[in-house]
Every structure is written in C-alpha cells, then in structure tokens.
Protein backbone atom coordinates (compact mmCIF):
# COMPACT_ATOMS: atom_id res chain seq x y z
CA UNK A 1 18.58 14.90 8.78
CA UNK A 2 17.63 11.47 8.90
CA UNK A 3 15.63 10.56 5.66
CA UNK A 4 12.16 7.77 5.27
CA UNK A 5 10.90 6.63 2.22
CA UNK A 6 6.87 5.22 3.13
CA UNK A 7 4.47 3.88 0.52
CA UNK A 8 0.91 3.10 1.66
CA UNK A 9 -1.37 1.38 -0.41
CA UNK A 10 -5.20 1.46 0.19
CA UNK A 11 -7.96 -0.02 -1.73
CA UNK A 12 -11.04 1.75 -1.37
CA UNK A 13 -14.28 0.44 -3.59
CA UNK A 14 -15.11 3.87 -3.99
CA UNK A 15 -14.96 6.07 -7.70
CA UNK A 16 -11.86 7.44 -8.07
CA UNK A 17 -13.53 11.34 -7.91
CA UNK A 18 -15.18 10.41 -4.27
CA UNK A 19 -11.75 9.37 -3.16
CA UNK A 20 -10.17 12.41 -4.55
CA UNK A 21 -12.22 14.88 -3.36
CA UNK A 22 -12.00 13.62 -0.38
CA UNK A 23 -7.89 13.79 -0.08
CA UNK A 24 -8.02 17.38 -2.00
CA UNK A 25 -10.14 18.67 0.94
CA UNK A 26 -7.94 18.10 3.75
CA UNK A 27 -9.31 20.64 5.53
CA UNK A 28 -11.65 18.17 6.30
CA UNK A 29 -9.79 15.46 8.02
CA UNK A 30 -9.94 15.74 11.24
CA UNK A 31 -13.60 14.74 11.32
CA UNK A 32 -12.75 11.65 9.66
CA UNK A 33 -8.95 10.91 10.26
CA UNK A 34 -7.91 9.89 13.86
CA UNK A 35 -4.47 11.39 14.48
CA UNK A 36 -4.98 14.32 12.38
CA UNK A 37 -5.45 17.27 15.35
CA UNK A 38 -5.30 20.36 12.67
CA UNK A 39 -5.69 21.22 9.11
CA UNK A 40 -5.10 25.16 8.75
CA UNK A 41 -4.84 27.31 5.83
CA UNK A 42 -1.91 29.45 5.42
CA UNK A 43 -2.17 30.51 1.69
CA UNK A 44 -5.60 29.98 -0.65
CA UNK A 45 -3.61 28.98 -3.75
CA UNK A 46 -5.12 29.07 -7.48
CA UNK A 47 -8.54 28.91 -8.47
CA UNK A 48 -7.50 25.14 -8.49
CA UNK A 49 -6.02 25.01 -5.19
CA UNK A 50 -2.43 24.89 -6.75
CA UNK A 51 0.11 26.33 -4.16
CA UNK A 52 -1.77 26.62 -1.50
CA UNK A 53 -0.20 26.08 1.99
CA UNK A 54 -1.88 24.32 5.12
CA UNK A 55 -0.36 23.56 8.02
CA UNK A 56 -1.05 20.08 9.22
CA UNK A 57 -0.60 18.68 12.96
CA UNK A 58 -0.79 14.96 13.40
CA UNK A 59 -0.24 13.12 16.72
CA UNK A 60 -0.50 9.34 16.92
CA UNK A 61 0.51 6.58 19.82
CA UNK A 62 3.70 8.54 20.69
CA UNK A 63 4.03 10.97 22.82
CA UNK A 64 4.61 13.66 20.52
CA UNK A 65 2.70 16.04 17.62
CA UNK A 66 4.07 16.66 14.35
CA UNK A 67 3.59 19.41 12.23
CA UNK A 68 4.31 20.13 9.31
CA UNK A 69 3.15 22.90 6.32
CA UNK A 70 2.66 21.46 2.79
CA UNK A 71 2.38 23.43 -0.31
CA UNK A 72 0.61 21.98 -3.37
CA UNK A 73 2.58 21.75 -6.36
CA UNK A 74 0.59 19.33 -8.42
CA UNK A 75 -3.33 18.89 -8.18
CA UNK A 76 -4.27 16.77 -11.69
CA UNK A 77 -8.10 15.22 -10.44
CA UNK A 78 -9.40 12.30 -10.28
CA UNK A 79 -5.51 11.16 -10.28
CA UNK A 80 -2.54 13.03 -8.61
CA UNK A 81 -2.30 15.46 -5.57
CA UNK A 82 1.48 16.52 -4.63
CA UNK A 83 3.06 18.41 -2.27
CA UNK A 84 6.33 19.87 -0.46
CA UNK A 85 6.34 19.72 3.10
CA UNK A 86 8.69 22.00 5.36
CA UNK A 87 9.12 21.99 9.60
CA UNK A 88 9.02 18.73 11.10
CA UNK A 89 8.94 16.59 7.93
CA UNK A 90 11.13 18.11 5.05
CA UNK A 91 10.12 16.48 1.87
CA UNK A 92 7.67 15.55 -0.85
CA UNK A 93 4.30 13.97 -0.09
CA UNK A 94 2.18 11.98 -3.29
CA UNK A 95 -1.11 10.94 -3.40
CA UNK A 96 -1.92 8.60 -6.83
CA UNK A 97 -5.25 7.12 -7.56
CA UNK A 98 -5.65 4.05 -9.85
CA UNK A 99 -8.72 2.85 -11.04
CA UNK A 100 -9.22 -0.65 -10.83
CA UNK A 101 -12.18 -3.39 -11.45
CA UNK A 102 -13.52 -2.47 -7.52
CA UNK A 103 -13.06 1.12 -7.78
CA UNK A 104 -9.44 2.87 -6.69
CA UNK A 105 -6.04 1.79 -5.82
CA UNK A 106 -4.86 5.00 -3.60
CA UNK A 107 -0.59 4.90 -3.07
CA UNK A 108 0.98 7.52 -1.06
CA UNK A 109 4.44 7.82 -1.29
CA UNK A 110 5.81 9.97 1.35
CA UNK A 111 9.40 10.87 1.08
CA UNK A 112 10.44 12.87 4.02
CA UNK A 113 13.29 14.01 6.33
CA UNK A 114 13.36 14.51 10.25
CA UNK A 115 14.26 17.85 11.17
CA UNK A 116 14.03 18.01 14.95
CA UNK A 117 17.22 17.12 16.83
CA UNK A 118 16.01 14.77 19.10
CA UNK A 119 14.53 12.63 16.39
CA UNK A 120 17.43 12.63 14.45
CA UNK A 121 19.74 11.79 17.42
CA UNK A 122 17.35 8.70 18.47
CA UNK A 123 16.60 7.52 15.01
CA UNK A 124 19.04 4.72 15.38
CA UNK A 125 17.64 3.22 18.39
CA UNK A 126 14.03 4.15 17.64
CA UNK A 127 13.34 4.34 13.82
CA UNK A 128 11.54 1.12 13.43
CA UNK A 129 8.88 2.87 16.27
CA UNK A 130 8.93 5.96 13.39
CA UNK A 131 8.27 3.43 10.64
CA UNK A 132 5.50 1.72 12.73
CA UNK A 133 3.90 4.90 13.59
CA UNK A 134 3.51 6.03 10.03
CA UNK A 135 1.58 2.47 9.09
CA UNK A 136 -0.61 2.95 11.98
CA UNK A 137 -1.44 6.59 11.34
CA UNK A 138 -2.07 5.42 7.71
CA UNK A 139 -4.09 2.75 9.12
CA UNK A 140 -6.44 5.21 10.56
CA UNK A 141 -6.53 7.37 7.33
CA UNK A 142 -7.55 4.48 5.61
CA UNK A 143 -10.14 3.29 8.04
CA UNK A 144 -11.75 6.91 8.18
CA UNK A 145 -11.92 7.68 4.20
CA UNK A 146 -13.98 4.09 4.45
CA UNK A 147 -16.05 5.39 7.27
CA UNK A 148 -16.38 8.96 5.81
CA UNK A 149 -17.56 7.15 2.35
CA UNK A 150 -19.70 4.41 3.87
CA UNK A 151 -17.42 1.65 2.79
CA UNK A 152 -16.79 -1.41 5.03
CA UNK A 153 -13.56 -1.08 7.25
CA UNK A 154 -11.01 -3.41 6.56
CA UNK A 155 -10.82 -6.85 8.54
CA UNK A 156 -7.24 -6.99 9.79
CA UNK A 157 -5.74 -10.08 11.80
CA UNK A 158 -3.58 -8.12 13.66
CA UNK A 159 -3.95 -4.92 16.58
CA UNK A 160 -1.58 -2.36 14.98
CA UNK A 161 -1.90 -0.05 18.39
CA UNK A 162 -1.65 -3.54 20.78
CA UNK A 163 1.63 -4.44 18.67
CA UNK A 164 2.81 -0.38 18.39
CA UNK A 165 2.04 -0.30 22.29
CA UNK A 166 4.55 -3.56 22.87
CA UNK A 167 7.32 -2.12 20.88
CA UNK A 168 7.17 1.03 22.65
CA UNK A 169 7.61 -1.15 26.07
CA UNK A 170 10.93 -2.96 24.32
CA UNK A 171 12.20 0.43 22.76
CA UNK A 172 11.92 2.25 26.75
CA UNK A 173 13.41 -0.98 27.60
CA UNK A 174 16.79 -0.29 25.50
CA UNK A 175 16.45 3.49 26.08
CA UNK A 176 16.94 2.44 29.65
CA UNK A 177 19.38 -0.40 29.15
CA UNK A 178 21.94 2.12 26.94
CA UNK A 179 21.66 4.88 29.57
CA UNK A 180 22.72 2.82 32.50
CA UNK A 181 25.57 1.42 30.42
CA UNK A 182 26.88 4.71 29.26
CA UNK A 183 26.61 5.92 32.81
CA UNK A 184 28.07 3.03 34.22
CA UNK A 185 31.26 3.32 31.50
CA UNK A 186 31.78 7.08 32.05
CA UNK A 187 31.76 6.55 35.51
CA UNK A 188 34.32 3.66 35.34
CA UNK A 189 36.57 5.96 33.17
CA UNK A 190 36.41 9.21 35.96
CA UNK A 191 37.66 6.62 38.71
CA UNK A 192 40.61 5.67 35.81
C-alpha cells in the first residue's frame, strides 16, 4: 500500500459554525463540491452523528472514481470532524477549524493509503499526478464552500486543471516511453 500524507489549508471569511455545518453535512456536497459524484449513508450514527458511515465517490481530471466509506469517530463543533476511511483510501481523514481575525482557518489533513493494485504498481511513475489531483479536487472544495456561503472565490494566478491537464500529457508521455523500452529489452533478451 502506497501511503500520502495531504494538508489543505483554506481560509474562508465565514463563522466558524457556517463552515462547520457545512463540512458535518456532507451529504450535501455534491450540490456544491465539483468532483464529489456521491455522498450515501450507510449507518445513521449517534444522535450527534458519531459513527456514522457514508460512502463517498469522488472523480476529478483523471480518468478514474474513487470511493471510499468513512466512519466518524470524532465530531467536537464548531472545531473538529474526524474520520476512518476504508476501500480505495485506507486511512484517517481531519477536518480542524481555527478562528481567526477574518473568520476560519479550515486544515484538512488527510492521511491515507492506496489500496487498488494498479495505483500502487504506478505510484512511482505517476504519484506526483495523485498529489496534484488531491490539490485540485481541494481546490474545488474550497471554491464551492465559498460559493455555497456567498463568499468571494479565490483569485488564483495559476489554471490548476490547464497545468493538471499538461502533466497528464508528460506522465502518458513516460508511460509510453517505459513500455517501448521494456518491450524493446525483453525482446532483445528472447533473441539472446
């Protein structure tokens, strides 16, 4: 299993309950998050929401869905959601909300293992493309909760999809470049 370590930092001039509630009910995000297909409840949880179990699907740039369940195992409001996530993405998932002068500092801090063969095997050639895919779905979590709470959207320099779009073009590129060369050497070694 190969394992990630992501933080994401967002700062959202929002209170710090808005934000929360918000992130608590992510049932709710695929009207405002791009890239998240499907939110579904498996297990209701506490009175609180504590262990409960939803299934979430995400799909981004790449040619590929992930999903993933994630049980609750920490829900302290206006501050700290938690979770464990199993199937695609083994690990722990954290969600912490500072107040600051403007309103929140969100950090996620996403601590997760691959568990599907093929993205394990290719992780060495194409784990920068897994890095940048994270930021850019986190990109469009960010840019929704703004939208969803009628904050301005960030001004960024830069086209994360443009630039996720170009490295995808360079990583084919090598995919292609280290097939030919394997099948050229094994080749050379059956006429041996």
């Amino acid at each position: 299993m190969r394992q990630y370590q992501f933080v994401t930092t967002w700062h959202i001039d929002a209170p710090a309950e808005a934000v929360f509630e918000a992130l608590v009910r992510s049932e709710q995000w695929p009207e405002w998050w791009r890239g998240v297909t499907r939110v579904e409840e498996l297990e209701p949880g506490d009175e609180h929401g504590l262990g409960n179990l939803r299934r979430y699907t995400f799909r981004s740039l790449l040619p590929y869905d992930l999903t993933f369940d994630m049980r609750s195992t920490v829900i302290d409001p206006p501050s700290v959601l938690e979770g464990q996530a199993t199937g695609d993405l083994v690990g722990t998932g954290r969600w912490t909300l500072l107040p600051n002068e403007r309103g929140v500092t969100v950090r996620y801090d996403w601590n997760v293992g691959t568990s599907q063969p093929w993205m394990n095997a290719l992780a060495p050639f194409i784990g920068p493309l897994f890095t940048w895919n994270h930021d850019l779905v986190m990109r469009w979590g960010e840019d929704g909760l703004r939208e969803h709470l009628g904050i301005a959207p960030v001004e960024r320099d830069e086209d994360p999809e443009r630039t996720l779009r170009r490295r995808l073009v360079i990583a084919g590129g090598v995919a292609v470049a280290l097939f030919m060369t394997v099948r050229n050497w094994r080749r050379g070694r059956s006429r041996d």
